[in-house]
Protein backbone atom coordinates (compact mmCIF):
# COMPACT_ATOMS: atom_id res chain seq x y z
CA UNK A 1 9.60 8.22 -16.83
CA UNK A 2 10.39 11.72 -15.15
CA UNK A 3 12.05 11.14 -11.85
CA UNK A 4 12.84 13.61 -9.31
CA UNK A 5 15.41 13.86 -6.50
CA UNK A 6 13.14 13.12 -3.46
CA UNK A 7 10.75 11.48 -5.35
CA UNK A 8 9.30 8.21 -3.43
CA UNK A 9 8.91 5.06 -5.46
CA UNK A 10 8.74 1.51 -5.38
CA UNK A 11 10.72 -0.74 -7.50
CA UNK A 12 9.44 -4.61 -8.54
CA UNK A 13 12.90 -6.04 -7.08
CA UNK A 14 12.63 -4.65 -3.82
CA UNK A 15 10.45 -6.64 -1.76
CA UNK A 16 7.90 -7.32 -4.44
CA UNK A 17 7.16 -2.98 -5.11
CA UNK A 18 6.11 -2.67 -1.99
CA UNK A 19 8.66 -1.17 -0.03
CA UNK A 20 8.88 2.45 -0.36
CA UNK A 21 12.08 4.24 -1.38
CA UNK A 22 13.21 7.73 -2.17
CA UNK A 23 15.13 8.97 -5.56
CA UNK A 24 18.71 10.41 -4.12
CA UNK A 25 20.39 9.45 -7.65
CA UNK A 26 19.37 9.35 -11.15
CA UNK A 27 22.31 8.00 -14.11
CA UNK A 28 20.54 7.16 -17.47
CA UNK A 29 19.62 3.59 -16.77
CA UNK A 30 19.65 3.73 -13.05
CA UNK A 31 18.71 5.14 -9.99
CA UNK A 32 19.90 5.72 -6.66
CA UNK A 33 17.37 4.07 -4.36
CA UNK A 34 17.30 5.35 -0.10
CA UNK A 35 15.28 3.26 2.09
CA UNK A 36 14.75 -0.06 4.00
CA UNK A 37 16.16 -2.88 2.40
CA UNK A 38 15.90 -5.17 5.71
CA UNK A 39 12.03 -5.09 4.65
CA UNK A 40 10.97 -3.28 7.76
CA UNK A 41 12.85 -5.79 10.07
CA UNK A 42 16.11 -3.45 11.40
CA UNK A 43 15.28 -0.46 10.91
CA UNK A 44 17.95 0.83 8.53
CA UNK A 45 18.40 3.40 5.70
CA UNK A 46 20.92 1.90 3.22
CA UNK A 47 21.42 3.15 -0.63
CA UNK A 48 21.63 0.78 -3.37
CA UNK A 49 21.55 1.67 -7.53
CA UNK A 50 18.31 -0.41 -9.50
CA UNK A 51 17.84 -0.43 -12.86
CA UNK A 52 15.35 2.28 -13.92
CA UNK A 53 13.66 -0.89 -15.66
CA UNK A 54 10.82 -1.64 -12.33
CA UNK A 55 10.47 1.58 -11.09
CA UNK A 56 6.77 1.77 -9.92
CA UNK A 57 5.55 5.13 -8.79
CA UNK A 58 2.88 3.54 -6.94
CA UNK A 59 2.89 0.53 -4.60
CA UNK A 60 2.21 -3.31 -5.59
CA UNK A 61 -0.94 -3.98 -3.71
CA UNK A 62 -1.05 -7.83 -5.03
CA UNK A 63 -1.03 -9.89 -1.69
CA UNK A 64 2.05 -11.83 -1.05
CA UNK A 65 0.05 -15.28 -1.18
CA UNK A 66 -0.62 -14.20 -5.12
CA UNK A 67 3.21 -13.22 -5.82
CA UNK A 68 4.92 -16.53 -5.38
């Protein structure tokens, strides 16, 4: 997968993909991951490193009654 700094992505551990986040780091099995991780609930921008292994470029559209 080519990544780019600025690049916005979704990653399966983050709210089921469907939570969108922007590249600010890339290592060579992870990246730096900018966004909401309250889920939309406090309005915060916090940075966390994911595995590169669940980056999605696009977002999950499976409903949440179908994830659990």
């Amino acid at each position: 997968m080519d990544l780019k700094l600025g690049q916005k992505v979704y990653h399966k551990d983050i709210y089921w993909g469907k939570e969108q986040m922007k590249v600010v780091g890339i290592r060579e099995k992870e990246v730096e991951l900018q966004g909401d991780y309250s889920g939309g609930t406090h309005n915060v921008c916090q940075k966390d490193w994911q595995p590169l292994e669940g980056v999605l470029l696009e977002k999950n559209e499976t409903p949440y009654s179908e994830l659990r």
